[in-house]
Protein backbone atom coordinates (compact mmCIF):
# COMPACT_ATOMS: atom_id res chain seq x y z
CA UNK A 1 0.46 -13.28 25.61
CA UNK A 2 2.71 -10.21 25.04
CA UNK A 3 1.73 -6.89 25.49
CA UNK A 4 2.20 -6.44 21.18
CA UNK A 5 0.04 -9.64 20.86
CA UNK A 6 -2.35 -8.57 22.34
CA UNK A 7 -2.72 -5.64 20.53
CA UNK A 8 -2.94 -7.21 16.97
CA UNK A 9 -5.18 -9.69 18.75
CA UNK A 10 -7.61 -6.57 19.53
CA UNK A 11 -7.33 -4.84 16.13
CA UNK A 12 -7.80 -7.78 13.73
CA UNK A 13 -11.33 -7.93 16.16
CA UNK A 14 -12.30 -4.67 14.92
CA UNK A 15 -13.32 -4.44 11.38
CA UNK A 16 -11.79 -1.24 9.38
CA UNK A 17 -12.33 -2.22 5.69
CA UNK A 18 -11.79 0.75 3.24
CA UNK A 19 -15.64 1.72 2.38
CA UNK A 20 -14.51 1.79 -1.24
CA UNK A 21 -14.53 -2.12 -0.85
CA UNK A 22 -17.22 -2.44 1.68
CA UNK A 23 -20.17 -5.59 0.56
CA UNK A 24 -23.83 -5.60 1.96
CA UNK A 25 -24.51 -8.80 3.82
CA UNK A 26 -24.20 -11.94 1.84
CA UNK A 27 -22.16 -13.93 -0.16
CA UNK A 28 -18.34 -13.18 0.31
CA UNK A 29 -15.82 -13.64 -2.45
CA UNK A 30 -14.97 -17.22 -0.98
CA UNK A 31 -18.48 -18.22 -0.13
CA UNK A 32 -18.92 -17.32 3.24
CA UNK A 33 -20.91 -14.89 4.85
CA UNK A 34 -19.50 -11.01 4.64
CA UNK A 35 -20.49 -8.54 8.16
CA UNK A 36 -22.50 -5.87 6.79
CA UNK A 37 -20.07 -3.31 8.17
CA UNK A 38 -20.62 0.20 9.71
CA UNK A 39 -19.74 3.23 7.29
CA UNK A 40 -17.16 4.42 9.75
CA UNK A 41 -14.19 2.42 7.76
CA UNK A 42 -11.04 2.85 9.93
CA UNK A 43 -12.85 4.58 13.02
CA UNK A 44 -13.25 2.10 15.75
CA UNK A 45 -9.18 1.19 15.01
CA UNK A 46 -8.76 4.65 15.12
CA UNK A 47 -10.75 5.38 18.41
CA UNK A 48 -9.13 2.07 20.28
CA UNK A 49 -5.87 3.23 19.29
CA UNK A 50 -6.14 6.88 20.39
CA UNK A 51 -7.17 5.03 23.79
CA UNK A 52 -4.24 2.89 24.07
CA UNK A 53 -2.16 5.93 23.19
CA UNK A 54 -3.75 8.10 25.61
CA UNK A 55 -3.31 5.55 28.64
CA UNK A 56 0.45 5.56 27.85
CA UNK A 57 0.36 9.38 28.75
CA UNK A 58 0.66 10.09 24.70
CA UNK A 59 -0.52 13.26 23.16
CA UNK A 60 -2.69 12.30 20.65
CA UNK A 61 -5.14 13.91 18.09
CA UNK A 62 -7.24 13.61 14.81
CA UNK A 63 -6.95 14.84 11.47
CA UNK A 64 -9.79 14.92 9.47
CA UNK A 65 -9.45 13.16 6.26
CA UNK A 66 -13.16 12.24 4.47
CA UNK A 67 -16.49 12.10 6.01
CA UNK A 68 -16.32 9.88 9.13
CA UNK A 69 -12.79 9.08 8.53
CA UNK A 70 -9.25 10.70 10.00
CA UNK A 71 -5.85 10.10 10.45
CA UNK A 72 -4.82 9.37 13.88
CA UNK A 73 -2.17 11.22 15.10
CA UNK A 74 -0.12 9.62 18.21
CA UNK A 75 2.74 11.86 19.67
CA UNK A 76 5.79 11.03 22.09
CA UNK A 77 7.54 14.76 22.43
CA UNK A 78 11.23 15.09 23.64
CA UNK A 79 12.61 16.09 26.84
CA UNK A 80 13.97 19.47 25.42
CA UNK A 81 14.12 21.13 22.20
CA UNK A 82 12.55 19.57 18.83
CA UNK A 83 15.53 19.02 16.82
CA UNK A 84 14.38 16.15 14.73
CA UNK A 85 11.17 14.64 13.61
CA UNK A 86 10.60 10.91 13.26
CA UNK A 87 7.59 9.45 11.76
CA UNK A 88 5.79 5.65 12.45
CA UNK A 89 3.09 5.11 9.60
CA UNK A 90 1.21 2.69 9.11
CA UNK A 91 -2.38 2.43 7.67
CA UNK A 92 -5.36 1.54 9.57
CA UNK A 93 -7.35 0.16 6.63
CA UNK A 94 -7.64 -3.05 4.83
CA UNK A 95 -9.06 -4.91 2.31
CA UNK A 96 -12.40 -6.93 2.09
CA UNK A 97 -13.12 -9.92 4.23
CA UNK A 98 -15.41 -12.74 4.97
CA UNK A 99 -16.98 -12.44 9.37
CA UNK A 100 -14.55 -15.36 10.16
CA UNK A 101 -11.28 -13.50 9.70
CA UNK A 102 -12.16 -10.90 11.91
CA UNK A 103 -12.00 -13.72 14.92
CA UNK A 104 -7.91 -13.48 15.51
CA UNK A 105 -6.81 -17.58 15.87
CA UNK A 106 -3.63 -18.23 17.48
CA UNK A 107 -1.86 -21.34 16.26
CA UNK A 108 1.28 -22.66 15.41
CA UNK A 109 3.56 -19.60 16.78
CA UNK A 110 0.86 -17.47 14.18
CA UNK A 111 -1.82 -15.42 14.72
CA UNK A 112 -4.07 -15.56 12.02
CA UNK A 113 -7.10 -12.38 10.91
CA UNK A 114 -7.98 -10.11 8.33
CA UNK A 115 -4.97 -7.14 8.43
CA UNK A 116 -2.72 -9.43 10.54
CA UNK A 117 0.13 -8.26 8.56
CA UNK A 118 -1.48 -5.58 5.86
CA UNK A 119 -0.69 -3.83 8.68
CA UNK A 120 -2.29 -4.35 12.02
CA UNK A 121 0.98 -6.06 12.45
CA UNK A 122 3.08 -3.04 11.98
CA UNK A 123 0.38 -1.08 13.93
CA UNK A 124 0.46 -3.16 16.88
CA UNK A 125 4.88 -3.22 16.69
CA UNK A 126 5.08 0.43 16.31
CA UNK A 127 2.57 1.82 18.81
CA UNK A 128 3.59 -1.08 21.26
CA UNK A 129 7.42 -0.10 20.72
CA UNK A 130 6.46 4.04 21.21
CA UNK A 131 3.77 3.28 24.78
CA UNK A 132 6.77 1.56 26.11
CA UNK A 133 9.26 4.02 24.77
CA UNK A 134 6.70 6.51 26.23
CA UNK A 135 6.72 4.76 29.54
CA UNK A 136 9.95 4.08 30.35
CA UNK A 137 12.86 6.06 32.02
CA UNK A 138 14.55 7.64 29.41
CA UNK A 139 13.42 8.70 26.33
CA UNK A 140 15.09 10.64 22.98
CA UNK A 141 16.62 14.42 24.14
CA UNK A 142 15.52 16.50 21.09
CA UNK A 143 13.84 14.04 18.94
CA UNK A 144 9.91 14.08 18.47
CA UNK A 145 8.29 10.65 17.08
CA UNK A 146 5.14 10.92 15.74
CA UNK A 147 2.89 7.87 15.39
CA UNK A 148 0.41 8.45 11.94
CA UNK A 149 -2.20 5.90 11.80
CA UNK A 150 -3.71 6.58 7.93
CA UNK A 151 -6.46 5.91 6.72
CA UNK A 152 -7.65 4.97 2.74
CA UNK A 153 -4.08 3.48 1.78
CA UNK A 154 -5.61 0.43 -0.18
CA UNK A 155 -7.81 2.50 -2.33
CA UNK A 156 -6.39 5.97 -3.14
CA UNK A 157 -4.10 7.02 -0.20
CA UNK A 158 -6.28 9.75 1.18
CA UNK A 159 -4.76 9.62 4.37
CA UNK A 160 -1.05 10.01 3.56
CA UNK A 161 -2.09 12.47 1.13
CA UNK A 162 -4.05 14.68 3.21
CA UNK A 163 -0.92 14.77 5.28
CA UNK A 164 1.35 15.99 2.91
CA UNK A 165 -1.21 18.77 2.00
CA UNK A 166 -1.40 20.01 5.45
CA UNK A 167 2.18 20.66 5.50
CA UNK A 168 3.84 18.02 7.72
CA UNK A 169 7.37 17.16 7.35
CA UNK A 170 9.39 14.65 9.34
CA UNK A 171 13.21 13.76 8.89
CA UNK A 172 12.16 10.03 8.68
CA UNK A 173 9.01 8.51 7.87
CA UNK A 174 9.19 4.66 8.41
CA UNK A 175 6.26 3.32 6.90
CA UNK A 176 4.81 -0.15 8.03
CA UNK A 177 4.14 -2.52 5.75
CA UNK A 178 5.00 -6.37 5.82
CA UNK A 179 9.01 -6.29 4.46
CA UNK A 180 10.26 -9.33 6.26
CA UNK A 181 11.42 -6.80 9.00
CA UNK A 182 13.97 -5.53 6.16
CA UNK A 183 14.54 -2.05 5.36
CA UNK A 184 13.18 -0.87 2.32
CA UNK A 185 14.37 2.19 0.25
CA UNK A 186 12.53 1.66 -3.09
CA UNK A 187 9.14 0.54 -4.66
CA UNK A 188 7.86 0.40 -7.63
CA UNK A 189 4.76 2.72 -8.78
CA UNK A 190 1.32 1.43 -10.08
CA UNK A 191 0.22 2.71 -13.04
CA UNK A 192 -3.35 2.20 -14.27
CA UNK A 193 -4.17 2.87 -17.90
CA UNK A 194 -7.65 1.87 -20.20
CA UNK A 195 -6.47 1.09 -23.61
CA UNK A 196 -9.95 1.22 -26.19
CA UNK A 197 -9.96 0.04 -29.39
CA UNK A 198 -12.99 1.39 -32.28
CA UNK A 199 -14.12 -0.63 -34.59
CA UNK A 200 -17.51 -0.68 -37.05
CA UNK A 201 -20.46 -2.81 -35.70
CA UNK A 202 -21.99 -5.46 -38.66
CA UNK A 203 -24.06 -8.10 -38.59
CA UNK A 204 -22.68 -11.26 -37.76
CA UNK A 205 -23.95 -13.01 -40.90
CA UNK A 206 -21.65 -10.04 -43.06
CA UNK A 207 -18.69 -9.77 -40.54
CA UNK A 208 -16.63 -8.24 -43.67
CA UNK A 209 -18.55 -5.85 -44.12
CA UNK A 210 -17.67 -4.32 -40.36
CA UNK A 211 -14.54 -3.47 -38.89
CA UNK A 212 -14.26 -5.79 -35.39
CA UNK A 213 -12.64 -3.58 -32.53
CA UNK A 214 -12.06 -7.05 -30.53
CA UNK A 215 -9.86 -8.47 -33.17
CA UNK A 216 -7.33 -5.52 -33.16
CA UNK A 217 -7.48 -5.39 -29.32
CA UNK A 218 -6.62 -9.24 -29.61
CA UNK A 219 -3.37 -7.99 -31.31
CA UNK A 220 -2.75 -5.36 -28.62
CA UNK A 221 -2.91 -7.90 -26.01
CA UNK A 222 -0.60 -9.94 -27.35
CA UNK A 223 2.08 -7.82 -28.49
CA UNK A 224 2.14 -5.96 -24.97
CA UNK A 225 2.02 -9.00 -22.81
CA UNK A 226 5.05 -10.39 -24.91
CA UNK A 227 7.35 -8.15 -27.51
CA UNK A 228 6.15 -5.08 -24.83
CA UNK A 229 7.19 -7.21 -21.93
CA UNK A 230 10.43 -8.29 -23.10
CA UNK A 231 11.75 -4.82 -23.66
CA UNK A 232 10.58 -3.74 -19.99
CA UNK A 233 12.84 -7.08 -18.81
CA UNK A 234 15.68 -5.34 -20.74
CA UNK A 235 16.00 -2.26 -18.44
CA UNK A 236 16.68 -3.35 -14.47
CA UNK A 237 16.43 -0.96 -11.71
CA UNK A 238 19.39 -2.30 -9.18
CA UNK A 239 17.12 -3.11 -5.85
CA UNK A 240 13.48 -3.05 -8.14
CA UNK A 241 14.82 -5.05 -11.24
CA UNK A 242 12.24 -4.49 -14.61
CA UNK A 243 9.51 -2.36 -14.33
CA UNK A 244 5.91 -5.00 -15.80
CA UNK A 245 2.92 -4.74 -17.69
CA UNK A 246 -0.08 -6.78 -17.18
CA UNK A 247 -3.25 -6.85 -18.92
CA UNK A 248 -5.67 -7.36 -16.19
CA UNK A 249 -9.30 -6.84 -17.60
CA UNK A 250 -10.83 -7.33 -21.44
CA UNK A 251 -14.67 -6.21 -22.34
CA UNK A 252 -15.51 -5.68 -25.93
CA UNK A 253 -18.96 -6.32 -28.33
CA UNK A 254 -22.49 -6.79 -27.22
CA UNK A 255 -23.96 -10.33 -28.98
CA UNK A 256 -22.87 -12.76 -30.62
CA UNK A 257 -24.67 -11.60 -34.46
CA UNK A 258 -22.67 -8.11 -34.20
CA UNK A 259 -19.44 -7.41 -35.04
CA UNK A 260 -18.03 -5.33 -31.72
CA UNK A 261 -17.44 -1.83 -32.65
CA UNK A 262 -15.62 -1.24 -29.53
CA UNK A 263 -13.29 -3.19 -26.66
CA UNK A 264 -11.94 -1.72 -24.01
CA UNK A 265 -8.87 -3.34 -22.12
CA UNK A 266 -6.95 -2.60 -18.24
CA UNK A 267 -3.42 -2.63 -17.64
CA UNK A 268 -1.41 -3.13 -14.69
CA UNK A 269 2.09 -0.94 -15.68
CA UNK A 270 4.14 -1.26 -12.87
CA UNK A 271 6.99 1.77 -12.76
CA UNK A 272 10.73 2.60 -11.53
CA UNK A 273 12.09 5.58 -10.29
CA UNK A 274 12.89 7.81 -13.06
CA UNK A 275 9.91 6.42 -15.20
CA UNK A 276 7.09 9.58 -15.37
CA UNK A 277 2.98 8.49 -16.01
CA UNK A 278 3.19 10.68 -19.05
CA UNK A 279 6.23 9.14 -20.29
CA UNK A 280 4.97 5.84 -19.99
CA UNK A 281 1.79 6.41 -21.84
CA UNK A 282 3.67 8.26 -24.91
CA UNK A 283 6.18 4.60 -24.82
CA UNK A 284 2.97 2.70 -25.20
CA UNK A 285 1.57 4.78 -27.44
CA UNK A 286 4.56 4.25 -30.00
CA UNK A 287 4.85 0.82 -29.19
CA UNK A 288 1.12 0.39 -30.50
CA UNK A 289 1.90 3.02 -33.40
CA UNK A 290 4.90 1.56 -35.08
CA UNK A 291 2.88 -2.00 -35.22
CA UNK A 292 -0.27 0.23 -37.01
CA UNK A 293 -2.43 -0.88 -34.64
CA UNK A 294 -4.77 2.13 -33.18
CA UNK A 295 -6.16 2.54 -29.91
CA UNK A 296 -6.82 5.32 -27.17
CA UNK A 297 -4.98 5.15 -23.56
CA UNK A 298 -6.19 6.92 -20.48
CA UNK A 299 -4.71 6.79 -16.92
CA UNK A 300 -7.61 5.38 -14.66
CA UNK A 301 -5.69 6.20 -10.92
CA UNK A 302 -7.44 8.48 -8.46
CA UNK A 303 -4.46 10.06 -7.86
CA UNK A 304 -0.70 9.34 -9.08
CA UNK A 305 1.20 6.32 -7.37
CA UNK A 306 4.54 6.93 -8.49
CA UNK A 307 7.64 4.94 -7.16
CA UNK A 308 9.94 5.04 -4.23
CA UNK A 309 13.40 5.92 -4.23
CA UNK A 310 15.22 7.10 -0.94
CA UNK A 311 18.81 7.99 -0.61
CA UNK A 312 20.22 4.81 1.63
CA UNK A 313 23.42 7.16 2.38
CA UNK A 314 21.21 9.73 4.49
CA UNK A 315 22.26 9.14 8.38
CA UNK A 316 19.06 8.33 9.74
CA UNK A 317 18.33 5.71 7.07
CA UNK A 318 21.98 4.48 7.91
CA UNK A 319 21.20 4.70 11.58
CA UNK A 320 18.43 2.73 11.01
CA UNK A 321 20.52 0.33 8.84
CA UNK A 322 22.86 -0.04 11.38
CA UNK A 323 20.33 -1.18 14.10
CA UNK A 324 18.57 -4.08 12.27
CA UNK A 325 22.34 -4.96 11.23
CA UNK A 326 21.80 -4.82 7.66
CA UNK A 327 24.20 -4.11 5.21
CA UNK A 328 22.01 -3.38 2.04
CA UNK A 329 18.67 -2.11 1.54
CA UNK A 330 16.07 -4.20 0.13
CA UNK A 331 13.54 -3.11 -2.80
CA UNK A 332 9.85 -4.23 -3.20
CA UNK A 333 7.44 -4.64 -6.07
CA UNK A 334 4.34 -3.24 -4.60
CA UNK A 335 3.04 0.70 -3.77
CA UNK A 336 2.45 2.41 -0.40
CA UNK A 337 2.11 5.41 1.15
CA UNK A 338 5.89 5.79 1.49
CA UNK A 339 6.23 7.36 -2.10
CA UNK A 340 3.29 10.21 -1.20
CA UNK A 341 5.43 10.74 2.31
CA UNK A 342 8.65 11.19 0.14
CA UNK A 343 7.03 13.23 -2.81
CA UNK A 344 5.86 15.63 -0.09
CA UNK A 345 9.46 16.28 1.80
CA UNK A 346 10.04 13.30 3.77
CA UNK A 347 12.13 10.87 3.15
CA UNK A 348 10.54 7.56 3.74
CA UNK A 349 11.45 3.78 4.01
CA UNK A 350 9.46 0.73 4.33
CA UNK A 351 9.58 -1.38 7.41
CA UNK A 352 7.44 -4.25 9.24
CA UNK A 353 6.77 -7.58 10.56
CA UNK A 354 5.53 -10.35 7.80
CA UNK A 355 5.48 -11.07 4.45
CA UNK A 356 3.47 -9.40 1.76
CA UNK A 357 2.89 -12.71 0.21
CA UNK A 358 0.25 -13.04 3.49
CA UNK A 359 -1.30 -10.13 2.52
CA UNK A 360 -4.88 -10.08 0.73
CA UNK A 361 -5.39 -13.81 1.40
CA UNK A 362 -8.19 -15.69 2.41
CA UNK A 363 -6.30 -16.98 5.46
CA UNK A 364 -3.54 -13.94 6.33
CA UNK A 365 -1.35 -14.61 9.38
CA UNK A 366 1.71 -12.97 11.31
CA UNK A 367 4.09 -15.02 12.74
CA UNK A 368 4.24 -13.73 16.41
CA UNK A 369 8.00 -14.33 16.55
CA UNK A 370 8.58 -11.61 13.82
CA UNK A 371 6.00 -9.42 15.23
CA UNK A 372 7.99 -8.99 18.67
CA UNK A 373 11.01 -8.97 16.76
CA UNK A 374 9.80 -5.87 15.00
CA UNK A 375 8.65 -3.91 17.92
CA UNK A 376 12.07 -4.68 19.61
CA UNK A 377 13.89 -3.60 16.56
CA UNK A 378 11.83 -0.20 16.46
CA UNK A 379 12.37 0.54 20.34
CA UNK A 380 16.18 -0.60 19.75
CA UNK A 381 15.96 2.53 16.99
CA UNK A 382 13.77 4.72 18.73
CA UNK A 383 16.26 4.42 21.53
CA UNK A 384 19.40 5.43 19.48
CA UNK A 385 18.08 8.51 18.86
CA UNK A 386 19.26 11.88 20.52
């Protein structure tokens, strides 16, 4: 077992789901039985790390982010003056699991566990990559790396977002998530919007003489998952392709006997870079207009999630290029902390061992090959710098 195996073998061991998604004991969504997990979210991750970083002879600190829950802040300094800043982030949290996945399984070349790739996998590459960067003989002149594990990505992005408001800046933030170990330069932003419709409430033996709010949401529905749709398709982003809509929750009308005087729909709007949350909401607004339908829209997001676009022309993101010898960036569909990173002054990318399609699943797995693949590629970069 490698020294990065290890590692994501230890981490997928200790729970860290995001509170907002934390169950009581019982039922889980597949059937099985759910840990009734300690409020602490991403601390024990956080605390294990800080010792592995710590034994390596790495500075490391915390940065209080919400009650019981901070960033982790790993640091490998240079041998003489700070001339650049390079920043590792991944996020400590995850998602909601059954007890099972947090018992890491080794088979077939694959380690399988809840976060194996969403993104204990880029945790355990990165930090493994900077404790034996840290460790060895030589290390980068005037270049500080700076290891950022966040917490609260997969709800609301407290953690990357708390570090942006303190002020930190880096020249490079490479932000793990599973990309196939490709460089990533752009992602799309999540857009959340509640679309209600208002109708009159009847009884259901005189439905004519009410006005039902489900019906004209019915048209809504339709007319933005297809006429809506097709005009998104029309406009292509050249690494994202067409921004999408997708209606992803419907509750209208209380009984059968009355006619609904209201229905309330969520959409999924999926945005490229130069699209604004305003902007998009007047566009759907006009769309709905023109076709005299009526209906309210309201964003529903904590906090804005806009897209990711990074210059692929700036030298370190061409330096980094160069080192996983590839010629074009890559583009993804979903968010990540990268575009909060950016928005606040540094420009990010997206990098990591696995594939997103892994992520969220009942049965998630990294293939170990690509995991020590990854960590060489980052010590390969981390070693190119001056």
């Amino acid at each position: 077992m490698t020294r990065t195996e290890k590692l994501l073998a230890d981490l997928i061991a200790l729970p860290s789901v995001n509170p907002a998604f934390r169950s009581q004991e019982g039922a889980g969504p597949h059937g099985g039985r759910q840990l009734r997990l300690a409020k602490n979210g991403e601390k024990n991750v956080a605390d294990f790390l800080a010792a592995v970083a710590a034994k390596a002879g790495l500075g490391v600190e915390f940065q209080k982010v919400l009650p019981g829950r901070s960033n982790l802040l790993v640091s490998l300094q240079p041998r003489g003056k700070i001339r650049q800043t390079i920043l590792l982030a991944p996020h400590l949290d995850t998602v909601n699991a059954e007890d099972s996945q947090f018992v890491p399984r080794r088979k077939n070349g694959r380690l399988h566990g809840r976060g194996a790739c969403d993104t204990k996998g880029s945790i355990a590459a990165m930090l493994a990559a900077l404790c034996e960067l840290a460790e060895s003989k030589t290390r980068p002149r005037e270049t500080r790396i700076i290891f950022a594990g966040l917490v609260d990505e997969e709800h609301a992005q407290a953690g990357s977002r708390t570090l942006v408001a303190g002020g930190f800046k880096a020249d490079l933030a490479i932000v793990g998530e599973p990309t196939r170990l490709q460089a990533v330069t752009a992602h799309k932003g999540s857009l959340w919007l509640e679309l209600e419709t208002h109708g009159q409430a009847a009884h259901g033996a005189t439905p004519h003489l009410g006005r039902n709010a489900v019906r004209e949401m019915a048209h809504i529905v339709e007319i933005l998952e297809a006429d809506y749709a097709t005009r998104l398709r029309s406009r292509r982003h050249p690494l994202l392709g067409p921004a999408t809509v997708n209606v992803g929750t419907i509750c209208g009308g209380t009984q059968p006997n009355i006619v609904p005087d209201r229905c309330a729909i969520t959409v999924d709007r999926r945005t490229l870079p130069g699209e604004t949350d305003g902007g998009v909401r007047r566009e759907m607004a006009v769309f709905i207009h023109v076709r005299k339908l009526r209906a309210t829209i309201t964003s529903t997001k904590l906090a804005p999630a806009p897209p990711l676009e990074t210059n692929p022309k700036l030298p370190l993101v061409r330096q980094f290029l160069r080192n996983l010898r590839q010629h074009r960036p890559k583009g993804v569909d979903f968010f990540c902390d990268a575009a909060v990173l950016s928005a606040g002054g540094t420009p990010s990318i997206v990098f990591g061992p696995g594939d997103i399609a892994q992520a969220h699943t009942t049965d998630e797995w990294m293939s170990l090959a690509s995991l020590e693949r990854g960590k060489n590629l980052l010590l390969r970069f981390l070693n190119s710098l001056s």
